[in-house]
PDB file of N, CA and C in Angstrom:
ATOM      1  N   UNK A   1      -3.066  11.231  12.629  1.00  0.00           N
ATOM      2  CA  UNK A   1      -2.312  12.403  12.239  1.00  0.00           C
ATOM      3  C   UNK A   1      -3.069  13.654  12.677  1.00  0.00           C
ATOM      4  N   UNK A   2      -2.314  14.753  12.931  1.00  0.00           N
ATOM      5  CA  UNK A   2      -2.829  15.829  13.379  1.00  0.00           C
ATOM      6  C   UNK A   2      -3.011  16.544  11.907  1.00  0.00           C
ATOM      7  N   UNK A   3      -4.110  17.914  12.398  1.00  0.00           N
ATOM      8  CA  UNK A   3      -4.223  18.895  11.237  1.00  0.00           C
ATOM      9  C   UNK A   3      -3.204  19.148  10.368  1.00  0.00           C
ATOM     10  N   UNK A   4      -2.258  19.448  11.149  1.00  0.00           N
ATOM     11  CA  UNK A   4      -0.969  20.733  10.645  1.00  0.00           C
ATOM     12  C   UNK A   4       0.150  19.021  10.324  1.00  0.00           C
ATOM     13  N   UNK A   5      -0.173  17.982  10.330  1.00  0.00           N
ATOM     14  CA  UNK A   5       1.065  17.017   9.775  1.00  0.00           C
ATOM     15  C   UNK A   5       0.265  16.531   8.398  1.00  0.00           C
ATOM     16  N   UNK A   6      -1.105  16.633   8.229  1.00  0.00           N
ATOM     17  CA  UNK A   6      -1.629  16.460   7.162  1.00  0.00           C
ATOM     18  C   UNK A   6      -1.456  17.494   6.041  1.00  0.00           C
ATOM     19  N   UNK A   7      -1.609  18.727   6.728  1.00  0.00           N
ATOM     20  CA  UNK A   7      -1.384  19.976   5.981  1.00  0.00           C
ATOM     21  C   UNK A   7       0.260  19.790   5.176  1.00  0.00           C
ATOM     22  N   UNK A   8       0.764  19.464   5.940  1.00  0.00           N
ATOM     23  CA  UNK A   8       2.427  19.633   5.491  1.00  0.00           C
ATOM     24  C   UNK A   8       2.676  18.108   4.673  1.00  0.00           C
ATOM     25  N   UNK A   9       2.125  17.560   4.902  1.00  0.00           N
ATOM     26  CA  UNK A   9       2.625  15.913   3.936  1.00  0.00           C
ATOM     27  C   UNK A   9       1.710  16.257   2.491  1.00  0.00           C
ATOM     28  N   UNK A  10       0.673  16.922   2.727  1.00  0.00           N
ATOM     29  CA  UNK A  10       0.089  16.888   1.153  1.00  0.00           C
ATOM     30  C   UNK A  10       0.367  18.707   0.748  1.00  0.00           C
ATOM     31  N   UNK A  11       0.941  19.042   1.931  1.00  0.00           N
ATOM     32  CA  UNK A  11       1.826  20.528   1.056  1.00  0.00           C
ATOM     33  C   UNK A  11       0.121  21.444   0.567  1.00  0.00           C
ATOM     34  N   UNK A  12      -0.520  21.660   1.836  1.00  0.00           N
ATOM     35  CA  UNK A  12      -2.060  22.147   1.072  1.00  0.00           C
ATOM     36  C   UNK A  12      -1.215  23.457   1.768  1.00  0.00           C
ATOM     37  N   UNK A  13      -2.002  24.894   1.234  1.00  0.00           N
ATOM     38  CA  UNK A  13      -1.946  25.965   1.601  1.00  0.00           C
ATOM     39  C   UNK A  13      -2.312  26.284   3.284  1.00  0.00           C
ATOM     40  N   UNK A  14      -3.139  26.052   4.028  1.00  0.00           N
ATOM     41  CA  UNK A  14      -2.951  26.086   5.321  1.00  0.00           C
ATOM     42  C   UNK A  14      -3.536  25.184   6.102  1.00  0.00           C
ATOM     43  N   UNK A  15      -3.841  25.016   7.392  1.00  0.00           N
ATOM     44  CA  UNK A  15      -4.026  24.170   8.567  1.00  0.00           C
ATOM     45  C   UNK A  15      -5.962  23.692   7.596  1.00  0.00           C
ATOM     46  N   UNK A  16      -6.137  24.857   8.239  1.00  0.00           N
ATOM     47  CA  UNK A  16      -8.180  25.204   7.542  1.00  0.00           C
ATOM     48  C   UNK A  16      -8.488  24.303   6.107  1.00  0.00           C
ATOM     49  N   UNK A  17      -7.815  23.608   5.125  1.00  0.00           N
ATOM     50  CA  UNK A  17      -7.734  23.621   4.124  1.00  0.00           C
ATOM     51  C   UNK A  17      -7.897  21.710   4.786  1.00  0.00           C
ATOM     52  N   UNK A  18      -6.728  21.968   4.990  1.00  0.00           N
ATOM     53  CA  UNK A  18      -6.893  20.064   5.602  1.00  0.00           C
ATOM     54  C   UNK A  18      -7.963  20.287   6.494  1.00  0.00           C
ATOM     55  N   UNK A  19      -7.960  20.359   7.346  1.00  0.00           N
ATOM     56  CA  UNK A  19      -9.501  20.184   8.019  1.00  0.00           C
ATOM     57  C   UNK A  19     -10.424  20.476   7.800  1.00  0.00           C
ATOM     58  N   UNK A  20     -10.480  21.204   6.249  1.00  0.00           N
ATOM     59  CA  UNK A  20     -11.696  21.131   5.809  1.00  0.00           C
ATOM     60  C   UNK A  20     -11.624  19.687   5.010  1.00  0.00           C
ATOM     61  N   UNK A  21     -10.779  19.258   4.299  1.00  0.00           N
ATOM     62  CA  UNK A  21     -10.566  18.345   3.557  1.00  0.00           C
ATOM     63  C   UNK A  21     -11.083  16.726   4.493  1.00  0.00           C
ATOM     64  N   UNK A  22     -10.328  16.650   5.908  1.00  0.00           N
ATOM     65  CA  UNK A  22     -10.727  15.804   6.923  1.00  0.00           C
ATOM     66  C   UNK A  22     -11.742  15.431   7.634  1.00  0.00           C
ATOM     67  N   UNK A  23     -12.391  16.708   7.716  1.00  0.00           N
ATOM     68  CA  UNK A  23     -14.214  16.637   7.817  1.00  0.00           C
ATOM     69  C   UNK A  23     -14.774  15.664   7.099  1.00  0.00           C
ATOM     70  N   UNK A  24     -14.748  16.241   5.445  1.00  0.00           N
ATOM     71  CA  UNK A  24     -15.240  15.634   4.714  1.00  0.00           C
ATOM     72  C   UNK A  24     -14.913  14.191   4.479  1.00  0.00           C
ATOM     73  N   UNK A  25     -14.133  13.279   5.042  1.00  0.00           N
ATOM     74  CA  UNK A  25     -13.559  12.077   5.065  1.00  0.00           C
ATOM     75  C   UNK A  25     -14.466  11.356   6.215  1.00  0.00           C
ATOM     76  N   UNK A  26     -14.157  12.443   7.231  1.00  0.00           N
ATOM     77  CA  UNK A  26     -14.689  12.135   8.491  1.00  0.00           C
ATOM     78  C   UNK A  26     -16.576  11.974   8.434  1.00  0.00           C
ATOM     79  N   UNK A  27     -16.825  12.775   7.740  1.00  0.00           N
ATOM     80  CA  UNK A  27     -18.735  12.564   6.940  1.00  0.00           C
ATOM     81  C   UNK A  27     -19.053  11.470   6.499  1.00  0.00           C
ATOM     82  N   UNK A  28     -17.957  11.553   5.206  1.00  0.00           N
ATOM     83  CA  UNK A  28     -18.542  10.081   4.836  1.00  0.00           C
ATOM     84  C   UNK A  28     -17.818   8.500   5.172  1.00  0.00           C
ATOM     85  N   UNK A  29     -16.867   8.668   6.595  1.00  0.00           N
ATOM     86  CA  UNK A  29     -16.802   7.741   7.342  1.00  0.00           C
ATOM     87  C   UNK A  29     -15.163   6.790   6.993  1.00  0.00           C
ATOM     88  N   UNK A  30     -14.657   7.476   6.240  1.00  0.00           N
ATOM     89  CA  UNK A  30     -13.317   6.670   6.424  1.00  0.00           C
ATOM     90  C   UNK A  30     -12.016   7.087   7.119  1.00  0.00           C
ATOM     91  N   UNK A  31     -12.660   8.458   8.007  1.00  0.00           N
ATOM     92  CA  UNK A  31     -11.567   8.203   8.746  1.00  0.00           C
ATOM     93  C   UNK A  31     -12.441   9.300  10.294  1.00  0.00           C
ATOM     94  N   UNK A  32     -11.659   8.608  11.430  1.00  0.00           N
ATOM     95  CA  UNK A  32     -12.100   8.966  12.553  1.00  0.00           C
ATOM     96  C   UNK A  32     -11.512  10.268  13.414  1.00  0.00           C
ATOM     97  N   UNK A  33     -12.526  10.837  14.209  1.00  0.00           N
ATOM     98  CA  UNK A  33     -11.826  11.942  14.868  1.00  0.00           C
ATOM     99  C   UNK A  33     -11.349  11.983  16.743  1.00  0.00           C
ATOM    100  N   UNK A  34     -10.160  11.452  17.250  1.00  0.00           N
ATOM    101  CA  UNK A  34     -10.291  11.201  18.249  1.00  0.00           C
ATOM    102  C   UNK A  34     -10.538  12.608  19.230  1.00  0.00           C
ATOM    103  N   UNK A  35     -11.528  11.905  20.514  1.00  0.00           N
ATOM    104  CA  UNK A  35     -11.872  13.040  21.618  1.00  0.00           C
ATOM    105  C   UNK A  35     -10.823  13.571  22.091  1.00  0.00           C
ATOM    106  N   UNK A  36      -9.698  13.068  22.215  1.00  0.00           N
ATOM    107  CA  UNK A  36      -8.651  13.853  23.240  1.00  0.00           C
ATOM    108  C   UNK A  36      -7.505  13.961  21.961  1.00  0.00           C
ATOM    109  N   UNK A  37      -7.329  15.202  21.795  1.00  0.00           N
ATOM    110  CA  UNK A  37      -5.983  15.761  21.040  1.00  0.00           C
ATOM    111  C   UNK A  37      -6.639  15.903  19.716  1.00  0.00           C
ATOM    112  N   UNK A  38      -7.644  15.133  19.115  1.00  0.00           N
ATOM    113  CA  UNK A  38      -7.977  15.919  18.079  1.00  0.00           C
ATOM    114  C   UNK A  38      -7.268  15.550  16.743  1.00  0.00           C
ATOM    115  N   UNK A  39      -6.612  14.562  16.953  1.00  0.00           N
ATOM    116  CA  UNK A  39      -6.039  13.751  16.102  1.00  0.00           C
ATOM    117  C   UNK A  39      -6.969  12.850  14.926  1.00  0.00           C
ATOM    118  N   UNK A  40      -6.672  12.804  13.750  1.00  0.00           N
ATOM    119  CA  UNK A  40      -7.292  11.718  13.002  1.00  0.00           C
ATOM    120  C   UNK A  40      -7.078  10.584  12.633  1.00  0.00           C
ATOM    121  N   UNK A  41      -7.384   9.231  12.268  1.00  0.00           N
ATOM    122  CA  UNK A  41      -6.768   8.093  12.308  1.00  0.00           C
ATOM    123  C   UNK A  41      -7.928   7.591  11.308  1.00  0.00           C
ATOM    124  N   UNK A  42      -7.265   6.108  10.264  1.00  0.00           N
ATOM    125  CA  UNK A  42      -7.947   6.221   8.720  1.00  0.00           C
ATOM    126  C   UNK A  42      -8.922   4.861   9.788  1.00  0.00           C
ATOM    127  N   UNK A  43     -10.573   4.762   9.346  1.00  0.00           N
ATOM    128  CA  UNK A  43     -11.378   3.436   9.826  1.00  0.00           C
ATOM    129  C   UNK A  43     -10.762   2.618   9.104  1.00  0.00           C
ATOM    130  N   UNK A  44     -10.422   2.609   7.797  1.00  0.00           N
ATOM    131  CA  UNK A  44     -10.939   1.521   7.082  1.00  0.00           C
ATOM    132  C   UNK A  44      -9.772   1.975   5.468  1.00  0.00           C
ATOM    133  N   UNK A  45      -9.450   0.629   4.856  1.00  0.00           N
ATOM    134  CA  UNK A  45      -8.835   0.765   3.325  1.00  0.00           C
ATOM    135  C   UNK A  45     -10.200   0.991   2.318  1.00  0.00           C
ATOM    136  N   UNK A  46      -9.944   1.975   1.892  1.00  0.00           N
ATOM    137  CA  UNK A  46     -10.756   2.701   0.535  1.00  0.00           C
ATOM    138  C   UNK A  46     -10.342   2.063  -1.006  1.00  0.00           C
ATOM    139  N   UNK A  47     -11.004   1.148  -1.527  1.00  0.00           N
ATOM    140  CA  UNK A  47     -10.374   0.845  -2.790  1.00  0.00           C
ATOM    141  C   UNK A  47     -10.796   2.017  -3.805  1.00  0.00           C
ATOM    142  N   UNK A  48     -10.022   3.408  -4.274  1.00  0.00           N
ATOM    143  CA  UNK A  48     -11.076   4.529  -5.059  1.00  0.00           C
ATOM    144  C   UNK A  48     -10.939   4.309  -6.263  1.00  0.00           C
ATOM    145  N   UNK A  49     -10.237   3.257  -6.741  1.00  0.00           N
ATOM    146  CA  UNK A  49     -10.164   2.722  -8.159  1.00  0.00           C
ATOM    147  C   UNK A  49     -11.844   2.212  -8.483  1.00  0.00           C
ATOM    148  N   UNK A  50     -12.614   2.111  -7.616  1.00  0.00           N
ATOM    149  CA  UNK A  50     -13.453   1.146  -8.201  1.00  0.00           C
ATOM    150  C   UNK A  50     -14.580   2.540  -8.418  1.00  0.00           C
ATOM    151  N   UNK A  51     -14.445   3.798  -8.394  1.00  0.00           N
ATOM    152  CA  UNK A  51     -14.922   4.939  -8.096  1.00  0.00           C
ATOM    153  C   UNK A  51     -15.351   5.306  -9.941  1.00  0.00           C
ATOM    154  N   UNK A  52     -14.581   4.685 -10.343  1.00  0.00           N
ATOM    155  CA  UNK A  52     -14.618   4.815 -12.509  1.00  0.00           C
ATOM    156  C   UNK A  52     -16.150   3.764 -12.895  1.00  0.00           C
ATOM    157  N   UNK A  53     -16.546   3.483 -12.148  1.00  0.00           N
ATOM    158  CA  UNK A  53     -17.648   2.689 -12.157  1.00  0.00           C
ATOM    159  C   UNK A  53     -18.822   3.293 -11.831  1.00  0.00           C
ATOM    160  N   UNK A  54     -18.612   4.455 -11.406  1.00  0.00           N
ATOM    161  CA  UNK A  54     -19.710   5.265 -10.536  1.00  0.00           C
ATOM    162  C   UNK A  54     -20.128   6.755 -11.445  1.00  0.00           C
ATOM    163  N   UNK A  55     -21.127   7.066 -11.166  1.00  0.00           N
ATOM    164  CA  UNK A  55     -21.777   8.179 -11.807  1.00  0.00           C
ATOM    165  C   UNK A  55     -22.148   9.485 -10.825  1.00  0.00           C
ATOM    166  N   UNK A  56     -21.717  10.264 -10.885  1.00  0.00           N
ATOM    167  CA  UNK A  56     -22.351  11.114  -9.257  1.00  0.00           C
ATOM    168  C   UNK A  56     -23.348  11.830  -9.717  1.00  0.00           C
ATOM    169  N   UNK A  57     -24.381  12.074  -9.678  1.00  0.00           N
ATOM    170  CA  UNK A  57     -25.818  12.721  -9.540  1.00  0.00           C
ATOM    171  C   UNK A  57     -25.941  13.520  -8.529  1.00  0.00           C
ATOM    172  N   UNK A  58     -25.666  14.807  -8.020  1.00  0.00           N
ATOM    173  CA  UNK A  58     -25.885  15.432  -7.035  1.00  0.00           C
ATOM    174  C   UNK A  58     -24.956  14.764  -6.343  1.00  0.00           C
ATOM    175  N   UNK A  59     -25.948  14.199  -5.107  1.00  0.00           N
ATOM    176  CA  UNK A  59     -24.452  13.755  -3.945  1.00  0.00           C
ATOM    177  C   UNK A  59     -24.541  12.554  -3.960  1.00  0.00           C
ATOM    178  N   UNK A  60     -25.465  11.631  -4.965  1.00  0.00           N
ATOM    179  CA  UNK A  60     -26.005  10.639  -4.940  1.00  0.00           C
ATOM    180  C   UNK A  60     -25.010   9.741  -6.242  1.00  0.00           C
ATOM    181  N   UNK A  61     -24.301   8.499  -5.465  1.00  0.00           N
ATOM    182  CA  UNK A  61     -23.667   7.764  -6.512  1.00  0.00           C
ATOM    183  C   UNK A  61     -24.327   6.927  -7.303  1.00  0.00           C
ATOM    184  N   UNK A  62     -24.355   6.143  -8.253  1.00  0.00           N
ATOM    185  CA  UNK A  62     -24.891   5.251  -9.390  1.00  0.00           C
ATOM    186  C   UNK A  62     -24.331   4.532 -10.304  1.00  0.00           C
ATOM    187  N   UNK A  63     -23.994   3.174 -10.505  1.00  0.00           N
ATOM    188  CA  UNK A  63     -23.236   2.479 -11.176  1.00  0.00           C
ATOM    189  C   UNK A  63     -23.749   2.870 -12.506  1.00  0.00           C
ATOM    190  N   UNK A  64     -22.628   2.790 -13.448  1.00  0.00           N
ATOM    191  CA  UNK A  64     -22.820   3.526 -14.718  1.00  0.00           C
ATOM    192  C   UNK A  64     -23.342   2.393 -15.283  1.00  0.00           C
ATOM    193  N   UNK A  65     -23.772   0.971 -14.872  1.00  0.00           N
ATOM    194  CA  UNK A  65     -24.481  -0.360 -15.509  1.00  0.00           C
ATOM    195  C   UNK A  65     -26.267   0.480 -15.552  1.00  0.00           C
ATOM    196  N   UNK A  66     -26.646   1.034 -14.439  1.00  0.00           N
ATOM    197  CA  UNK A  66     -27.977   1.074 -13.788  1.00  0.00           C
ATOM    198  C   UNK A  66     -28.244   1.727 -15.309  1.00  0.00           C
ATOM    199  N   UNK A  67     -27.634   2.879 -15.587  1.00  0.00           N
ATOM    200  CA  UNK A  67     -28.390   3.430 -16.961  1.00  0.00           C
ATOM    201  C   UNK A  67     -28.474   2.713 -18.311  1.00  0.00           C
ATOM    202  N   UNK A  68     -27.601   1.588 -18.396  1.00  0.00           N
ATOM    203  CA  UNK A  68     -27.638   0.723 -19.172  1.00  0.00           C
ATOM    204  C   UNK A  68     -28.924  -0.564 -19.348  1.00  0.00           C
ATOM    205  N   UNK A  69     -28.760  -0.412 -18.401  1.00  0.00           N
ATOM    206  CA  UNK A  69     -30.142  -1.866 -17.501  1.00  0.00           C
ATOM    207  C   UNK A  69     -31.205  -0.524 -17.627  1.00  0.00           C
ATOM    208  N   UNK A  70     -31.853   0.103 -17.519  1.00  0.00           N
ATOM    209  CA  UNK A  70     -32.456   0.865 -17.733  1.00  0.00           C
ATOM    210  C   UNK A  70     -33.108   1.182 -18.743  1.00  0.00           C
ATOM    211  N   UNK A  71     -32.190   1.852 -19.401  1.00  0.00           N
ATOM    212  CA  UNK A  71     -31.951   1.619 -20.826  1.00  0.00           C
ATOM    213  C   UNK A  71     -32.620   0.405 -21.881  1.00  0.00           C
ATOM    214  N   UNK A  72     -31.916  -0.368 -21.789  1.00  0.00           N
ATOM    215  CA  UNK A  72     -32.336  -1.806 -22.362  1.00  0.00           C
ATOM    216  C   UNK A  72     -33.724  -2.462 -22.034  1.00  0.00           C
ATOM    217  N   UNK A  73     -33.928  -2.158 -20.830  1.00  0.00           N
ATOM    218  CA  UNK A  73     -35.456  -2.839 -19.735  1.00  0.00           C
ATOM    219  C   UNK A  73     -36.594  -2.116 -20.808  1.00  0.00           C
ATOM    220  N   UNK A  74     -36.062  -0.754 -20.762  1.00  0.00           N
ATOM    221  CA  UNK A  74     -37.553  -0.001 -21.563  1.00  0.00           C
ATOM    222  C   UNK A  74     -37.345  -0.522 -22.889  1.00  0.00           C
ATOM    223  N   UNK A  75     -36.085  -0.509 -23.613  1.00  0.00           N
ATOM    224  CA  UNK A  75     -36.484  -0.671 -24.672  1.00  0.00           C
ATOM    225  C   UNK A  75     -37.117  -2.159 -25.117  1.00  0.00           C
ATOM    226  N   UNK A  76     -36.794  -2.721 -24.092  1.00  0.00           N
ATOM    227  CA  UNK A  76     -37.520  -4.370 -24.138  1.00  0.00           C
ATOM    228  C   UNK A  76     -38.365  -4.678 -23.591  1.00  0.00           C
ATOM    229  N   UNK A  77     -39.152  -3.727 -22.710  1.00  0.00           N
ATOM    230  CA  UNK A  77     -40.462  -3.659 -22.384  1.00  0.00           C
ATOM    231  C   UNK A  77     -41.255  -3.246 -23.911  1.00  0.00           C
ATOM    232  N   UNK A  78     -40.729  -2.420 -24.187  1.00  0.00           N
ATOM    233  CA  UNK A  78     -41.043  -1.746 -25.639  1.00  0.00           C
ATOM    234  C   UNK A  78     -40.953  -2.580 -26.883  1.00  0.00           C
ATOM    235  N   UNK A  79     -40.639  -3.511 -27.027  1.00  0.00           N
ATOM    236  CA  UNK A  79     -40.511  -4.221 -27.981  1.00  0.00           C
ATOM    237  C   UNK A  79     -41.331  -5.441 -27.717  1.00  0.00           C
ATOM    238  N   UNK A  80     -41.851  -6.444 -26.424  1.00  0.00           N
ATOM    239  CA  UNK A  80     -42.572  -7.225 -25.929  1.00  0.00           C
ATOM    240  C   UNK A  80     -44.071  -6.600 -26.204  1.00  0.00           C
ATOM    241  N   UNK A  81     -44.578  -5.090 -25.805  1.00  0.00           N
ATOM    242  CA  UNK A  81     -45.760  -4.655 -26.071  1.00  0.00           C
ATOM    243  C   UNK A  81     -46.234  -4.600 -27.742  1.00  0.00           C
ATOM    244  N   UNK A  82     -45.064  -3.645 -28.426  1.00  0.00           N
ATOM    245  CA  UNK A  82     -45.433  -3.285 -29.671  1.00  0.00           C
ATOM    246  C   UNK A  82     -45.492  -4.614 -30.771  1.00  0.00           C
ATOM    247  N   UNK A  83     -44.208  -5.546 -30.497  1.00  0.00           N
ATOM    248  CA  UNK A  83     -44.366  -6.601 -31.408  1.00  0.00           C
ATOM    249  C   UNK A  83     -44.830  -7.998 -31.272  1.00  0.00           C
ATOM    250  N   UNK A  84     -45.008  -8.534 -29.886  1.00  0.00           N
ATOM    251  CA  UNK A  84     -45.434  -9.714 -29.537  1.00  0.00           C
ATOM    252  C   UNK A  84     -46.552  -9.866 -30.214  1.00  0.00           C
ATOM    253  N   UNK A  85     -47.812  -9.214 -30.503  1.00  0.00           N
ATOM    254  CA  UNK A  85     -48.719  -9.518 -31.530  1.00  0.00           C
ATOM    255  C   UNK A  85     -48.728  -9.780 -32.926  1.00  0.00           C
ATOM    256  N   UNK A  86     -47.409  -9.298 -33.321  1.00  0.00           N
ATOM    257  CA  UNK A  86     -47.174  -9.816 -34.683  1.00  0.00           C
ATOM    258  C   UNK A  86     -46.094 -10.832 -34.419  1.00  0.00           C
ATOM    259  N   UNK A  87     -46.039 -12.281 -33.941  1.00  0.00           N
ATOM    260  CA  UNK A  87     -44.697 -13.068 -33.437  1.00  0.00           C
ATOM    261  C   UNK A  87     -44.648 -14.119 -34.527  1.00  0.00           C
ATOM    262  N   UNK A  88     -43.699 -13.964 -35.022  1.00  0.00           N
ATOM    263  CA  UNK A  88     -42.866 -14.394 -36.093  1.00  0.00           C
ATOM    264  C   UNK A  88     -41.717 -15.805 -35.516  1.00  0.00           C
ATOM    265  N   UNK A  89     -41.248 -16.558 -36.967  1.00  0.00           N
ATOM    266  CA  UNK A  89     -40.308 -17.241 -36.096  1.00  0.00           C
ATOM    267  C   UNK A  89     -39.399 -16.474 -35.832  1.00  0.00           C
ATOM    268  N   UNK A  90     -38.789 -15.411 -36.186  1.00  0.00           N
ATOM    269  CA  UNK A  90     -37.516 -14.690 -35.564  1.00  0.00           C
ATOM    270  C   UNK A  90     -37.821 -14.059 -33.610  1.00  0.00           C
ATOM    271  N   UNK A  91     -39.190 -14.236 -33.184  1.00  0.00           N
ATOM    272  CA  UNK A  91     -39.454 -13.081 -31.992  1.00  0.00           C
ATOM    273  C   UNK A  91     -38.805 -14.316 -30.836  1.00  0.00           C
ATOM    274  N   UNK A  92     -38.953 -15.413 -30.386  1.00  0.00           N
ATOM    275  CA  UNK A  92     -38.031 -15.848 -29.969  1.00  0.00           C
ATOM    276  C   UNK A  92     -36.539 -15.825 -29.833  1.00  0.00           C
ATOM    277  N   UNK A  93     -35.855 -15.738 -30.943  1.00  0.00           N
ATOM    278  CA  UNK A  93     -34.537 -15.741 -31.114  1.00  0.00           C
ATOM    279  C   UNK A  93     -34.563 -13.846 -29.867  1.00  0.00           C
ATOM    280  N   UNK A  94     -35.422 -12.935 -30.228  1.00  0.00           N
ATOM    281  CA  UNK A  94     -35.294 -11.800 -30.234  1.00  0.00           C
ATOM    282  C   UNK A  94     -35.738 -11.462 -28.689  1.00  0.00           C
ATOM    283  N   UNK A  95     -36.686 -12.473 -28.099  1.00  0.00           N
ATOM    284  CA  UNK A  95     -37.205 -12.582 -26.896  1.00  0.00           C
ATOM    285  C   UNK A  95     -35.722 -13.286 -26.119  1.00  0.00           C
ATOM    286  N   UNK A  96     -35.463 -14.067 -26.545  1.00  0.00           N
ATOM    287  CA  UNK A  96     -34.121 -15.043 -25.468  1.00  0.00           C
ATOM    288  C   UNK A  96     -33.122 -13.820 -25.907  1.00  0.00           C
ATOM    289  N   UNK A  97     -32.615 -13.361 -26.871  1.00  0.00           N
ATOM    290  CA  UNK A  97     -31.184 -12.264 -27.001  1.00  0.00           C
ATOM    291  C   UNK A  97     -31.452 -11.154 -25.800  1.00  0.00           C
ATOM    292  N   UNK A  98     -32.707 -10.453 -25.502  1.00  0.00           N
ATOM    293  CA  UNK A  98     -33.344  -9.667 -24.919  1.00  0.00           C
ATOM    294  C   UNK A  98     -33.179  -9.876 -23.758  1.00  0.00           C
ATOM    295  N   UNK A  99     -33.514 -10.921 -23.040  1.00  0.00           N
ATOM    296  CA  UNK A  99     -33.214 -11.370 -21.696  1.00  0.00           C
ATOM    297  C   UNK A  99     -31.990 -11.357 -21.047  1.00  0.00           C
ATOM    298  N   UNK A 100     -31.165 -12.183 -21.710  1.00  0.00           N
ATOM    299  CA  UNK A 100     -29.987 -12.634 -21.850  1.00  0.00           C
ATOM    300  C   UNK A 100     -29.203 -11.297 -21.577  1.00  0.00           C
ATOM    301  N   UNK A 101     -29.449 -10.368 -22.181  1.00  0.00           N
ATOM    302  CA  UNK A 101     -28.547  -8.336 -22.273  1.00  0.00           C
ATOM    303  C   UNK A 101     -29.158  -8.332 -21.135  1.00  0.00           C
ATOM    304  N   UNK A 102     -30.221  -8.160 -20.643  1.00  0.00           N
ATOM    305  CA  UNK A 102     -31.089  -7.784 -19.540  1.00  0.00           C
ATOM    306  C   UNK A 102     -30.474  -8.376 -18.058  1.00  0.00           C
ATOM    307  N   UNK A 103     -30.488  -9.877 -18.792  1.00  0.00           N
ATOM    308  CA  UNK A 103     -29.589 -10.548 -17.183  1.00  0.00           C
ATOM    309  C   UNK A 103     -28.409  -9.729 -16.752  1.00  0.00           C
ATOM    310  N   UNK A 104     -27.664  -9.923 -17.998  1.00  0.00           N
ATOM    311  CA  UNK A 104     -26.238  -9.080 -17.887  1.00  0.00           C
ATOM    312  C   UNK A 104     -26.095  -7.406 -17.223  1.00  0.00           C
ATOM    313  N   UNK A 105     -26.531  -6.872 -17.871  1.00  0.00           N
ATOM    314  CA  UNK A 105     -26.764  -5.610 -17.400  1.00  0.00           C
ATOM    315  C   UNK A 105     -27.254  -5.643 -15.560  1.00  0.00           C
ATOM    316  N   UNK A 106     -27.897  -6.273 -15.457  1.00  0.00           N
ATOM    317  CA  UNK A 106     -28.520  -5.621 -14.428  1.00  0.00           C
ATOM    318  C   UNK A 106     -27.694  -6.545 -13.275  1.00  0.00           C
ATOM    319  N   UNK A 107     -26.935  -8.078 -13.415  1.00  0.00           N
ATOM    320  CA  UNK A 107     -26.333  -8.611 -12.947  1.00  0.00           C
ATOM    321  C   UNK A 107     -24.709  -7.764 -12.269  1.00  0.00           C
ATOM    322  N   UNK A 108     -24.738  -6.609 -13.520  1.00  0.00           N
ATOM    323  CA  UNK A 108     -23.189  -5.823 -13.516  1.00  0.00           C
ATOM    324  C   UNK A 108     -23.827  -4.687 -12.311  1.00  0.00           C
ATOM    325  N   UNK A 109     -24.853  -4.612 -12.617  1.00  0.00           N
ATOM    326  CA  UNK A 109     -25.387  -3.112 -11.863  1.00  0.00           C
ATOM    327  C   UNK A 109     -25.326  -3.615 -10.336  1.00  0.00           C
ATOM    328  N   UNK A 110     -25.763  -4.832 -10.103  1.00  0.00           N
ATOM    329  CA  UNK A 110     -25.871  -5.366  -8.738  1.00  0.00           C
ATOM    330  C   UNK A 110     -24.165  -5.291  -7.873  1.00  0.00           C
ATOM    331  N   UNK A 111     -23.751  -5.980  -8.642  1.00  0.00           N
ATOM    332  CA  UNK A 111     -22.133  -6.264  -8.719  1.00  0.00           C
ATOM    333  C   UNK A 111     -21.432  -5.099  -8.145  1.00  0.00           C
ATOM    334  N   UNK A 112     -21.597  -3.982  -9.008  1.00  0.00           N
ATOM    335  CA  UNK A 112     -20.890  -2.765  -9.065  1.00  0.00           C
ATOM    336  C   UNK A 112     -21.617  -2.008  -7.563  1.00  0.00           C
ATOM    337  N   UNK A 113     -22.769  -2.300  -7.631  1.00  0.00           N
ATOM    338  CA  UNK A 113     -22.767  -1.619  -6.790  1.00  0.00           C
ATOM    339  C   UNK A 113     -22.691  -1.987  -5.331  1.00  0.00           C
ATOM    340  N   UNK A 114     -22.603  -3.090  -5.035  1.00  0.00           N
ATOM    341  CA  UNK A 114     -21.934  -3.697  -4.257  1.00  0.00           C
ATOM    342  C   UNK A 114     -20.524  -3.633  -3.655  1.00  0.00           C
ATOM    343  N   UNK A 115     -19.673  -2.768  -4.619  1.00  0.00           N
ATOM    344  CA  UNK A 115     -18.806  -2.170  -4.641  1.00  0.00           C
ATOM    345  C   UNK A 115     -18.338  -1.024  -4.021  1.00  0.00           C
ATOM    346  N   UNK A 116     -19.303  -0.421  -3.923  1.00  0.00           N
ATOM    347  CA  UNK A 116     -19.638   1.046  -3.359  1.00  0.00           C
ATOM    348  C   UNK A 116     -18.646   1.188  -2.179  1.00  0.00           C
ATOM    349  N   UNK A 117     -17.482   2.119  -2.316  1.00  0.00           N
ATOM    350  CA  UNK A 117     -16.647   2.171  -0.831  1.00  0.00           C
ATOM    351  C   UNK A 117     -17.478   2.573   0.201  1.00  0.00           C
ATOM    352  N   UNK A 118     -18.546   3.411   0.251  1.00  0.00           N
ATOM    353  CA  UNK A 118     -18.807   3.722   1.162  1.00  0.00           C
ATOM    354  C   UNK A 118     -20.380   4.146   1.484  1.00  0.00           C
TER     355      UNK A 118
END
């Protein structure tokens, strides 16, 4: 599609507006700019549903698992230092529950971000 057929199908205020909009597609790679005529054409299907999974930090994306796994890692690093010297029969039960969140979490973080459109 050209500038001015993009401009008019999404009804933006002028030509400049889509091609600024198309750049930015064109940056981060899902859609191409041909040499002759100047035309654009899409690389690739974008799933942006999977985008609710993501955290943006600056320009930098992050599965919203990573702060969770994070999260949990310290506090179970934190709980292995402070209480393993006093280990009780309950610190097992509390050592395997611990892991177990830990697998999970960080199993989702891998997952998700694997996901990443782009």
């Amino acid at each position: 599609m050209s500038v001015r057929e993009v401009k008019k199908a999404l009804c933006f205020s002028s030509p400049s507006v889509a091609q600024h909009h198309l750049e930015k597609l064109r940056e981060i790679g899902l859609v191409k700019k041909q040499d002759v005529g100047g035309h654009y054409y899409l690389v690739g299907e974008v799933k942006i549903g999977v985008l609710r999974h993501f955290v943006k930090l600056g320009k930098l994306l992050f599965p919203r698992y990573l702060f969770y796994a994070v999260f949990s890692t310290t506090f179970y690093a934190t709980y292995l230092i402070l209480f393993m010297p006093n280990f009780t029969r309950e610190s097992p039960f509390f050592i395997v529950l611990g892991a177990v969140v830990l697998a999970i979490f960080w199993y989702e973080t891998i997952r998700v971000w694997s996901l990443k459109p782009f």
